[in-house]
PDB file of N, CA and C in Angstrom:
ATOM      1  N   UNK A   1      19.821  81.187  95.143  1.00  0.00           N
ATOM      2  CA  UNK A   1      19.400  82.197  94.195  1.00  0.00           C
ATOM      3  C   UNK A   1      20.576  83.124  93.879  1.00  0.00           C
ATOM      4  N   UNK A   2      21.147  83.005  94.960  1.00  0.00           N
ATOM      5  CA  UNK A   2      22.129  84.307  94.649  1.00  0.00           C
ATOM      6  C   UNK A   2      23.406  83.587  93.611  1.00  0.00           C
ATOM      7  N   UNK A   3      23.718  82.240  93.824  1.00  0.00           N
ATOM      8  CA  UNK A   3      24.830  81.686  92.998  1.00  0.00           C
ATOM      9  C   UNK A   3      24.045  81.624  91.431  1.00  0.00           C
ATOM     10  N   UNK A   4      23.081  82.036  91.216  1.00  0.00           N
ATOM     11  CA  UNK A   4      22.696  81.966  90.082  1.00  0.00           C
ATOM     12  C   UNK A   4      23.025  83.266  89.449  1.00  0.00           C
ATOM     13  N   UNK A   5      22.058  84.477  90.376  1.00  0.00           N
ATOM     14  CA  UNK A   5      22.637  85.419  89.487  1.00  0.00           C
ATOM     15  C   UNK A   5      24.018  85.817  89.336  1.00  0.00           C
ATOM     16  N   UNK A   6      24.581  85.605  90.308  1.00  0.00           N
ATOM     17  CA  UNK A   6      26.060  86.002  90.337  1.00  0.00           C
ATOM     18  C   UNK A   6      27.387  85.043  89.432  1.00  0.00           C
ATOM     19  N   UNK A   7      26.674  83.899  89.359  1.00  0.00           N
ATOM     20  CA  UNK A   7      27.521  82.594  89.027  1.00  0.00           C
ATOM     21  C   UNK A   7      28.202  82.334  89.625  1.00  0.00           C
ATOM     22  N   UNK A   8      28.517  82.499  91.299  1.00  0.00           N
ATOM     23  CA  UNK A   8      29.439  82.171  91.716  1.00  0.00           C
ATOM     24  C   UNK A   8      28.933  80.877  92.673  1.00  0.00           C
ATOM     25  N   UNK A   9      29.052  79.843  92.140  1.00  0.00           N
ATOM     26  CA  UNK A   9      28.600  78.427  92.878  1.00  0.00           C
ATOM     27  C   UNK A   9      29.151  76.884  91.586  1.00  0.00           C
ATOM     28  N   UNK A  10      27.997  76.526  91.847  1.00  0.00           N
ATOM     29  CA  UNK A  10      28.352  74.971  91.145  1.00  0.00           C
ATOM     30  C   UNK A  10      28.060  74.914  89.794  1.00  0.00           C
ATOM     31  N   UNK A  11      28.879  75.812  89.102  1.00  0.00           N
ATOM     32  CA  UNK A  11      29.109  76.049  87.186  1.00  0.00           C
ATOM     33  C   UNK A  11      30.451  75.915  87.144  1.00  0.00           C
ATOM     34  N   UNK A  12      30.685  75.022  86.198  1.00  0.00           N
ATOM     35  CA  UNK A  12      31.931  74.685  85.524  1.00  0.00           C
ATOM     36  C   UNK A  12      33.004  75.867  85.599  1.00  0.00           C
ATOM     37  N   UNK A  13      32.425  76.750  84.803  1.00  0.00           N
ATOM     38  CA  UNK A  13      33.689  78.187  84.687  1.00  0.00           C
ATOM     39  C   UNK A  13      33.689  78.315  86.234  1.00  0.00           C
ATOM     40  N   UNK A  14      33.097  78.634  86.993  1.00  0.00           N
ATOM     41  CA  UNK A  14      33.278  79.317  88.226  1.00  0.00           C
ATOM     42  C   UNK A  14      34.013  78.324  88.708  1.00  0.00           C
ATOM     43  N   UNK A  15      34.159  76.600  88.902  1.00  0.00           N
ATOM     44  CA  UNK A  15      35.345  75.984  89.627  1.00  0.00           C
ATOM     45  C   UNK A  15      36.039  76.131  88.908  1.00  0.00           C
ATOM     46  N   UNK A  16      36.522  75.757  87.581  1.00  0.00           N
ATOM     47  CA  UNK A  16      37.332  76.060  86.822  1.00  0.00           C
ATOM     48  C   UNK A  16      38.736  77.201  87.658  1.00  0.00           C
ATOM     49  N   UNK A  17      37.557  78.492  87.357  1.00  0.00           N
ATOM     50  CA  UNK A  17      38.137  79.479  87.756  1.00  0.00           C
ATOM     51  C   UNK A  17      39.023  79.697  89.200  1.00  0.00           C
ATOM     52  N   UNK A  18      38.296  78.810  90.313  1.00  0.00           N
ATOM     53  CA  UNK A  18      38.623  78.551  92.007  1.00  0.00           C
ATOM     54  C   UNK A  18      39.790  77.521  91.705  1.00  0.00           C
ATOM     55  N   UNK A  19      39.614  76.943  91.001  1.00  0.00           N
ATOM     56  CA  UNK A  19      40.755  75.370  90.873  1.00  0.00           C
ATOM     57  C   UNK A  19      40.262  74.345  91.422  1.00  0.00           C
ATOM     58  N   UNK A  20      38.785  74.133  91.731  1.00  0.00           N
ATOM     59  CA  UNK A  20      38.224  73.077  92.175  1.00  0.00           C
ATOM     60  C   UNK A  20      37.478  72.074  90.776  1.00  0.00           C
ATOM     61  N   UNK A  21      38.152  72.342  89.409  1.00  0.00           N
ATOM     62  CA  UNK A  21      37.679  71.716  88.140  1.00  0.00           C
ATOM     63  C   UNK A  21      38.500  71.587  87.565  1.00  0.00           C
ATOM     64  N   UNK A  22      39.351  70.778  86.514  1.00  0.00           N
ATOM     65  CA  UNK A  22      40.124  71.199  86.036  1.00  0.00           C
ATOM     66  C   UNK A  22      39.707  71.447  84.651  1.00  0.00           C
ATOM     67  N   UNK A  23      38.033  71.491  83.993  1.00  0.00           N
ATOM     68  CA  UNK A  23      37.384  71.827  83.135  1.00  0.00           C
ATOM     69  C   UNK A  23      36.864  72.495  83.414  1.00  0.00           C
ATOM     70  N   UNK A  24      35.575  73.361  82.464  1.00  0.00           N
ATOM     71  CA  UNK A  24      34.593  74.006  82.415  1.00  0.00           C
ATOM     72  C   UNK A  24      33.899  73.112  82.233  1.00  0.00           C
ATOM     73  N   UNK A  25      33.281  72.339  81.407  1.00  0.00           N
ATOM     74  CA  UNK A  25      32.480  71.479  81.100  1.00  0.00           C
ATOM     75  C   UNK A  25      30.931  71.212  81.560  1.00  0.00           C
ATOM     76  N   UNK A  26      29.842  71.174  81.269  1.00  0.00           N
ATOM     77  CA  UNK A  26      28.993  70.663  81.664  1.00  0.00           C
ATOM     78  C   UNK A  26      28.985  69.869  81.867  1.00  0.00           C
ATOM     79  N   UNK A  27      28.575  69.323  83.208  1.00  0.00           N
ATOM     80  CA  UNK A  27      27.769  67.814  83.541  1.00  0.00           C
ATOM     81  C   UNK A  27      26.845  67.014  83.247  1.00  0.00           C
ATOM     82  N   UNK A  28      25.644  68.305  83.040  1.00  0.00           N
ATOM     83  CA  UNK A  28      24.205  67.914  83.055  1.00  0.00           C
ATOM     84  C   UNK A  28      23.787  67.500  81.750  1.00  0.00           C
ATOM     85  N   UNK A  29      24.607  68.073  80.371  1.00  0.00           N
ATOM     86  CA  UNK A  29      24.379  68.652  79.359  1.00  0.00           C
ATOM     87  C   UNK A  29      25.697  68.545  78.685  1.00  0.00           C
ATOM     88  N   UNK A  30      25.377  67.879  77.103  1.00  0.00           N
ATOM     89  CA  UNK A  30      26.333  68.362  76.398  1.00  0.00           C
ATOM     90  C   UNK A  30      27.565  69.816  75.954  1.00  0.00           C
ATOM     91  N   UNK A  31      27.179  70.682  76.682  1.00  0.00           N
ATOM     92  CA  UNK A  31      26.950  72.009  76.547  1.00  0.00           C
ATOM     93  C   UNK A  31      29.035  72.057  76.850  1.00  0.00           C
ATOM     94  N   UNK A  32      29.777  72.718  76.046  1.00  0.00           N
ATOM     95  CA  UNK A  32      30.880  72.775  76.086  1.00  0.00           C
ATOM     96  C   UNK A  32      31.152  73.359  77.472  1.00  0.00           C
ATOM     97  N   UNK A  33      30.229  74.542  77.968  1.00  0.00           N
ATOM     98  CA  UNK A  33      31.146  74.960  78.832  1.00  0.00           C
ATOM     99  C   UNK A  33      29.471  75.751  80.021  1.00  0.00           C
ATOM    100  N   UNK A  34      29.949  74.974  81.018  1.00  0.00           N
ATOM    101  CA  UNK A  34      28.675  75.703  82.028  1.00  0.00           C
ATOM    102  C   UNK A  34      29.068  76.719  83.028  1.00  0.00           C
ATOM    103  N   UNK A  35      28.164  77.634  82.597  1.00  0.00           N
ATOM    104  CA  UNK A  35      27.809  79.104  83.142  1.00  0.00           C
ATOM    105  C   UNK A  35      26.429  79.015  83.845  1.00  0.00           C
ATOM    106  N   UNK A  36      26.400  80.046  84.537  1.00  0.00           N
ATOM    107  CA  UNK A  36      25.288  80.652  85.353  1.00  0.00           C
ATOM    108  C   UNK A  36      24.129  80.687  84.193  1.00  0.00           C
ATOM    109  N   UNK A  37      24.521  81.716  83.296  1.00  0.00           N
ATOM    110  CA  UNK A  37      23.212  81.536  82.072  1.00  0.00           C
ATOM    111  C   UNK A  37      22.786  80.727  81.033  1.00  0.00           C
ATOM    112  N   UNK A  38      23.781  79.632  80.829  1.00  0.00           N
ATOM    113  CA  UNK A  38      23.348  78.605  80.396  1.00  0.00           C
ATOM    114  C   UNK A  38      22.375  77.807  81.096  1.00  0.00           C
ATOM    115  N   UNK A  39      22.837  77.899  82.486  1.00  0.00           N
ATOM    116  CA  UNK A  39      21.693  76.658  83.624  1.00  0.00           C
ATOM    117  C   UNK A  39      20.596  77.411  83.542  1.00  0.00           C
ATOM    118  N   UNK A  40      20.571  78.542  84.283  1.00  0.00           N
ATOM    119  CA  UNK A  40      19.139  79.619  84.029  1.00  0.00           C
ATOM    120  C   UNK A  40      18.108  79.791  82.845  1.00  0.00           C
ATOM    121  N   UNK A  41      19.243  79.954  81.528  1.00  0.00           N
ATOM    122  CA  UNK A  41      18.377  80.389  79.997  1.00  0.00           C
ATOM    123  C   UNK A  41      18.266  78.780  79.332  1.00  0.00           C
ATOM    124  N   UNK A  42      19.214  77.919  79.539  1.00  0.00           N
ATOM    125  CA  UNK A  42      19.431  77.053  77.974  1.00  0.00           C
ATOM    126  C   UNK A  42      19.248  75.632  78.278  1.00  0.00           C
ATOM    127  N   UNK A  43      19.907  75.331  79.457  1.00  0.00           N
ATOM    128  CA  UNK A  43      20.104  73.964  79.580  1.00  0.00           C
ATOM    129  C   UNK A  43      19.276  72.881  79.323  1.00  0.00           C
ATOM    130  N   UNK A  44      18.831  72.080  78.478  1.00  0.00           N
ATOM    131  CA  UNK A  44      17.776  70.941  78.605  1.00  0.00           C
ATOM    132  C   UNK A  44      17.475  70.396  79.902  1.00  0.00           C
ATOM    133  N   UNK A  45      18.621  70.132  80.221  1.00  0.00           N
ATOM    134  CA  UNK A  45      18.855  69.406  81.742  1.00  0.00           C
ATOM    135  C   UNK A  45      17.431  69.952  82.502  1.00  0.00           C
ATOM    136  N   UNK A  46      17.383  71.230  82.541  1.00  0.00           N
ATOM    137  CA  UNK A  46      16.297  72.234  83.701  1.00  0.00           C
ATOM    138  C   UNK A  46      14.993  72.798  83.123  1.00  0.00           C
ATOM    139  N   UNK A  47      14.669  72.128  81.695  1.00  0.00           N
ATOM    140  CA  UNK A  47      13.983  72.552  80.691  1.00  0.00           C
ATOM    141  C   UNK A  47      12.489  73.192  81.159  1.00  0.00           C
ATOM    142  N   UNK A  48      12.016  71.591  81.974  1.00  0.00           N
ATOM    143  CA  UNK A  48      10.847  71.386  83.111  1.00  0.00           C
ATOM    144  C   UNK A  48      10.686  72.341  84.089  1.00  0.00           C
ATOM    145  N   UNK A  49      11.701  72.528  84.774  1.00  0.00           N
ATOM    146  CA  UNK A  49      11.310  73.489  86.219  1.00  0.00           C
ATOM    147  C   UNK A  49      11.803  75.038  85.351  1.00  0.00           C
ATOM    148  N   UNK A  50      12.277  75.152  84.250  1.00  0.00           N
ATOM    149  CA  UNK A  50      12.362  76.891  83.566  1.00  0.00           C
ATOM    150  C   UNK A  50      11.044  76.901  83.010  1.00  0.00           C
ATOM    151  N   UNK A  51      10.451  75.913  82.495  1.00  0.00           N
ATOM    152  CA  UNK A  51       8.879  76.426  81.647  1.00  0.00           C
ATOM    153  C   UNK A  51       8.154  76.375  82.826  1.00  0.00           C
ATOM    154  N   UNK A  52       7.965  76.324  84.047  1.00  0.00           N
ATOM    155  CA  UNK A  52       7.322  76.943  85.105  1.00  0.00           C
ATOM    156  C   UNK A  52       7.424  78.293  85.450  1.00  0.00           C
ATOM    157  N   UNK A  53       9.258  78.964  85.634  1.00  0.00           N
ATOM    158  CA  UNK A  53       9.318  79.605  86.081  1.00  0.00           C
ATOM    159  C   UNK A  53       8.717  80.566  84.672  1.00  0.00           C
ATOM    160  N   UNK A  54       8.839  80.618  83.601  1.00  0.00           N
ATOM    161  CA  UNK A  54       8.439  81.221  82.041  1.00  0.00           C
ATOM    162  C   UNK A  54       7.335  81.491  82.411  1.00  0.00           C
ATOM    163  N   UNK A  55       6.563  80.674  82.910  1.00  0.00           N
ATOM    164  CA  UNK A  55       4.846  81.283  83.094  1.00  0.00           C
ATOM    165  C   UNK A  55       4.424  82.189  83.568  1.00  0.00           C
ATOM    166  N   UNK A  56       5.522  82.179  85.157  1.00  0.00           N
ATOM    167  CA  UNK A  56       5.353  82.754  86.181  1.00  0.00           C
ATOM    168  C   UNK A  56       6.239  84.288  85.781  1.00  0.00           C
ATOM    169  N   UNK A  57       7.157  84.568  85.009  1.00  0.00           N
ATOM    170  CA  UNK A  57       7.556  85.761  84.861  1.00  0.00           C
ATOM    171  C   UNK A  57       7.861  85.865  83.937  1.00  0.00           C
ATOM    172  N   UNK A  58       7.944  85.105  82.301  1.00  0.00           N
ATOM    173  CA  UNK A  58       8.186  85.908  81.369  1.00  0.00           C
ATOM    174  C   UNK A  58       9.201  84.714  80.545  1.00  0.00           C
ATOM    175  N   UNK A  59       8.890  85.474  79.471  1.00  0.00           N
ATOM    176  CA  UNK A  59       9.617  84.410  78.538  1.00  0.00           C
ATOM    177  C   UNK A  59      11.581  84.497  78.728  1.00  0.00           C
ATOM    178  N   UNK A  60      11.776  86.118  78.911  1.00  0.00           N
ATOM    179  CA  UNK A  60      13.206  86.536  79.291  1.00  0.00           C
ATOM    180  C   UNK A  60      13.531  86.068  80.807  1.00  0.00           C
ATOM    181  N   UNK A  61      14.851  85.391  79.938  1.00  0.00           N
ATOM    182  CA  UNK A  61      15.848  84.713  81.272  1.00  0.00           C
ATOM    183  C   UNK A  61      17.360  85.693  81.385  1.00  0.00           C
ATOM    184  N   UNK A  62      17.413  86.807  80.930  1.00  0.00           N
ATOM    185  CA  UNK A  62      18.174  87.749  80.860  1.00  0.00           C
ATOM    186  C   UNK A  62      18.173  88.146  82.564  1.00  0.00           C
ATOM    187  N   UNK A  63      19.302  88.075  83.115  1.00  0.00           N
ATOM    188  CA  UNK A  63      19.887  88.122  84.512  1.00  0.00           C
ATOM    189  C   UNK A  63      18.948  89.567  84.679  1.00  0.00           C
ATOM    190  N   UNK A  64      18.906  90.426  84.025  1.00  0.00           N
ATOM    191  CA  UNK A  64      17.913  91.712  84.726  1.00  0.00           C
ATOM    192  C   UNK A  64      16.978  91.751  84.283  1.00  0.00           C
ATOM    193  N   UNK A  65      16.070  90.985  83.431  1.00  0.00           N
ATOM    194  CA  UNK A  65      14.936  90.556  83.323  1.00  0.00           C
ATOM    195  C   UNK A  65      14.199  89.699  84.704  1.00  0.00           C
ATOM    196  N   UNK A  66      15.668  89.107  84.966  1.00  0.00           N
ATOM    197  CA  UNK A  66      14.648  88.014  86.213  1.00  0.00           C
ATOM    198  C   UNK A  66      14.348  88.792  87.859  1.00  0.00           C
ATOM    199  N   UNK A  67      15.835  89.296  87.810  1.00  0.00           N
ATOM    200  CA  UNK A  67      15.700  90.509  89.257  1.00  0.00           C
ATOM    201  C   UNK A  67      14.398  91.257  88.517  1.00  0.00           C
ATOM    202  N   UNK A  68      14.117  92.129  87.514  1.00  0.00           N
ATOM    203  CA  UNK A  68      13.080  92.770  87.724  1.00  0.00           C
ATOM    204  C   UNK A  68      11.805  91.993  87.988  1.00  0.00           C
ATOM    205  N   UNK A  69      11.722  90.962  87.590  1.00  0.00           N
ATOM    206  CA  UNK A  69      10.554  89.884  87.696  1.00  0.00           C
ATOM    207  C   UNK A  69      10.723  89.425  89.149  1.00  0.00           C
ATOM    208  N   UNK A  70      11.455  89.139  90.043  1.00  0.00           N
ATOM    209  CA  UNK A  70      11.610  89.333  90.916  1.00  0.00           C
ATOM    210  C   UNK A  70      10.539  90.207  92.208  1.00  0.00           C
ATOM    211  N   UNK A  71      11.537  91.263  91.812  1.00  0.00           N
ATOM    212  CA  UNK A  71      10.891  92.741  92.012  1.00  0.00           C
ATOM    213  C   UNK A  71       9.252  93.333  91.953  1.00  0.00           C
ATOM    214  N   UNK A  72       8.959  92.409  91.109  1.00  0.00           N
ATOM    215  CA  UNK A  72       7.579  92.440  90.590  1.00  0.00           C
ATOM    216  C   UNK A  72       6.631  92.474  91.518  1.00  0.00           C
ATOM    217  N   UNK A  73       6.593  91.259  92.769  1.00  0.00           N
ATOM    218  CA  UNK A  73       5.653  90.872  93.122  1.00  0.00           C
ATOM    219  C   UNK A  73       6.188  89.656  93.958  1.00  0.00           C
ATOM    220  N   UNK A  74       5.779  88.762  95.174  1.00  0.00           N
ATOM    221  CA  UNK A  74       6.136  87.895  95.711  1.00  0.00           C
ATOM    222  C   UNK A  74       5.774  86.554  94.937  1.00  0.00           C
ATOM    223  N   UNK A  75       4.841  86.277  93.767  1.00  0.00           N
ATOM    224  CA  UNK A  75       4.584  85.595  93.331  1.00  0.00           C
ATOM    225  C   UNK A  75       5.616  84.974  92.344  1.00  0.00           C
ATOM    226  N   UNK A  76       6.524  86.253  91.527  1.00  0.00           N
ATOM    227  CA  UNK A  76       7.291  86.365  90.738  1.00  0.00           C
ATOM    228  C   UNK A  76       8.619  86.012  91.762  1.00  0.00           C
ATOM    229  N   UNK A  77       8.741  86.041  92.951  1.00  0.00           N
ATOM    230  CA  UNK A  77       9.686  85.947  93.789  1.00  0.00           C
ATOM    231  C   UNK A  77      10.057  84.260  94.288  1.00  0.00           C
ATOM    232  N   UNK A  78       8.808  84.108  94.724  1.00  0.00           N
ATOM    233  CA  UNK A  78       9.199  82.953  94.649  1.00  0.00           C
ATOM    234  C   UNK A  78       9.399  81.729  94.029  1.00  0.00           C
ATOM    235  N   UNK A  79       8.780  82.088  92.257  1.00  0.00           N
ATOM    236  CA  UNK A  79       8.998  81.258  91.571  1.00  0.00           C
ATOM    237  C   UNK A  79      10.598  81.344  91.068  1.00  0.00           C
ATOM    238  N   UNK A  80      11.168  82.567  91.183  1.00  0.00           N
ATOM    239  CA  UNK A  80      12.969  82.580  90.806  1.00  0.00           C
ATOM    240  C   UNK A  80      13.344  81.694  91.719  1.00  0.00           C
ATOM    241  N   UNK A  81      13.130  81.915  93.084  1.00  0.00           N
ATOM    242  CA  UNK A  81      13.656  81.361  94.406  1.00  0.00           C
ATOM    243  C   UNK A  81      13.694  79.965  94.113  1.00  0.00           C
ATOM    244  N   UNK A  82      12.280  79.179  93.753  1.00  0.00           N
ATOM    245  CA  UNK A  82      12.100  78.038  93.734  1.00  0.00           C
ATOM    246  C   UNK A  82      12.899  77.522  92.385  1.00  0.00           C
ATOM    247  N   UNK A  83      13.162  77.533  91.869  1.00  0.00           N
ATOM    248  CA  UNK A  83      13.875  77.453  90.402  1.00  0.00           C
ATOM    249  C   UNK A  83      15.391  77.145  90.972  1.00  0.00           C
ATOM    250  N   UNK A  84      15.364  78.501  90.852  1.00  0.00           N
ATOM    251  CA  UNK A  84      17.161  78.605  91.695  1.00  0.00           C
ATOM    252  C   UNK A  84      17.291  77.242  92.264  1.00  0.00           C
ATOM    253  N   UNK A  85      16.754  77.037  93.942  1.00  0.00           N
ATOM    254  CA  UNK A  85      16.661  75.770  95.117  1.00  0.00           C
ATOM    255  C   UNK A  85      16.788  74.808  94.227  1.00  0.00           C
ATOM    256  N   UNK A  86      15.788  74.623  93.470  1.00  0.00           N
ATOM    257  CA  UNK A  86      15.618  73.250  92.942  1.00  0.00           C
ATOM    258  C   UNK A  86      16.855  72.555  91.804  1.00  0.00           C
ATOM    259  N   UNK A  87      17.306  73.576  91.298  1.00  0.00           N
ATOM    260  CA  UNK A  87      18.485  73.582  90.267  1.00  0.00           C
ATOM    261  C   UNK A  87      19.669  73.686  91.065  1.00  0.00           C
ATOM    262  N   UNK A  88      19.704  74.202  92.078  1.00  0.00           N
ATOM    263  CA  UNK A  88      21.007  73.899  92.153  1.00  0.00           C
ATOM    264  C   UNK A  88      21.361  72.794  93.991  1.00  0.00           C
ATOM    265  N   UNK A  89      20.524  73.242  94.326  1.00  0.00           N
ATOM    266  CA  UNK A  89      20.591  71.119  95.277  1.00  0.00           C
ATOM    267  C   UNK A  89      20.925  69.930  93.759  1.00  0.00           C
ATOM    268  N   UNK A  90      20.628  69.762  92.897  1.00  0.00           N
ATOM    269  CA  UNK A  90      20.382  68.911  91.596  1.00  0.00           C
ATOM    270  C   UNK A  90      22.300  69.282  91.810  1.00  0.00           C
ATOM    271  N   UNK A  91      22.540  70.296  90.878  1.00  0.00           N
ATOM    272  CA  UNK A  91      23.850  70.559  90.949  1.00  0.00           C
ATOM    273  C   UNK A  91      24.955  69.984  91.608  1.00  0.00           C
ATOM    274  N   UNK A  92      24.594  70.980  93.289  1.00  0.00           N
ATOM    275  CA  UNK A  92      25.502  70.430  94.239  1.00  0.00           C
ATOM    276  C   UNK A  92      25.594  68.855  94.783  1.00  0.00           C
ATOM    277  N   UNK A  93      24.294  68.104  94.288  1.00  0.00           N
ATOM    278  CA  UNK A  93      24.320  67.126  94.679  1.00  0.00           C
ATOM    279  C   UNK A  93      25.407  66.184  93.974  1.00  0.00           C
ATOM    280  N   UNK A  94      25.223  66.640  92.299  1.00  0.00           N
ATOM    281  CA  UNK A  94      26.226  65.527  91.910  1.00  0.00           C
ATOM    282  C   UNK A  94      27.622  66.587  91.799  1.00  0.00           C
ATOM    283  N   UNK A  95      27.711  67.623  92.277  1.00  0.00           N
ATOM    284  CA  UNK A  95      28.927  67.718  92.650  1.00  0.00           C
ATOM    285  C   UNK A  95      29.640  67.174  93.371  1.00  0.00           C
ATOM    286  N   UNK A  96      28.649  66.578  94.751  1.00  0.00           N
ATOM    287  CA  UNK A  96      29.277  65.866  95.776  1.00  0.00           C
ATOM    288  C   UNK A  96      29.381  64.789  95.003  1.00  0.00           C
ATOM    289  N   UNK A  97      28.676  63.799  94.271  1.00  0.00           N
ATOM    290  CA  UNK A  97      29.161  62.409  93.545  1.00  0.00           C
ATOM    291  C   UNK A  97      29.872  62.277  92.922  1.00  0.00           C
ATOM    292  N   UNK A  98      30.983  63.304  92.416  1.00  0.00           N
ATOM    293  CA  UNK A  98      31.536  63.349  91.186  1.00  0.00           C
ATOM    294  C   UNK A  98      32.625  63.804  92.533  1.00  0.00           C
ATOM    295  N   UNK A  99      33.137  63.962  93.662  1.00  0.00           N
ATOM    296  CA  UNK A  99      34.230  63.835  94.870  1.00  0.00           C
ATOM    297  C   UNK A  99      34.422  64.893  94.935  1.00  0.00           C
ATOM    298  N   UNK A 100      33.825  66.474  94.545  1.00  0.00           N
ATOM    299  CA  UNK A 100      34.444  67.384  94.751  1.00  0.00           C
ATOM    300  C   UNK A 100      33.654  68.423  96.247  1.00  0.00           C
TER     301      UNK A 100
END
């Protein structure tokens, strides 16, 4: 959860940025260049497990929209949580397939 809001985990810019990429690029997704709020707000790739979390807190995927949804209530908590987990094991997994 936390590499989401922060972006600091398995998004293109963020290795990029470490030197563990030598692109930005999306993997999942045509998407020129993957960020934290692209995976969270946009990605097709996660389309399925975001129109869950949408139900559960709101149509806004705005990084302080979701902490306040969060904040809300444990219900609202653990649907970020579960979102997050599930998106980014997916991630790290083919990070590991892709040798990095």
């Amino acid at each position: 959860m936390t590499q989401v809001l922060t972006g600091h985990g398995t998004f293109g810019e963020y290795l990029l940025r470490i030197r563990r990429e030598v692109t930005s690029t999306f993997h999942h997704c045509e998407k020129e260049e993957d960020t934290a709020q692209h995976t969270l707000e946009f990605c097709p790739t996660w389309e399925e497990p975001r129109h869950v979390l949408r139900l559960v807190i709101g149509e806004s995927m705005a990084p302080e929209a979701v902490v306040e949804a969060m904040l809300r209530g444990q219900q609202e908590y653990i649907a970020v949580r579960s979102y997050c987990q599930q998106v980014m094991l997916l991630k790290e997994r083919a990070e590991r397939e892709r040798g990095y």
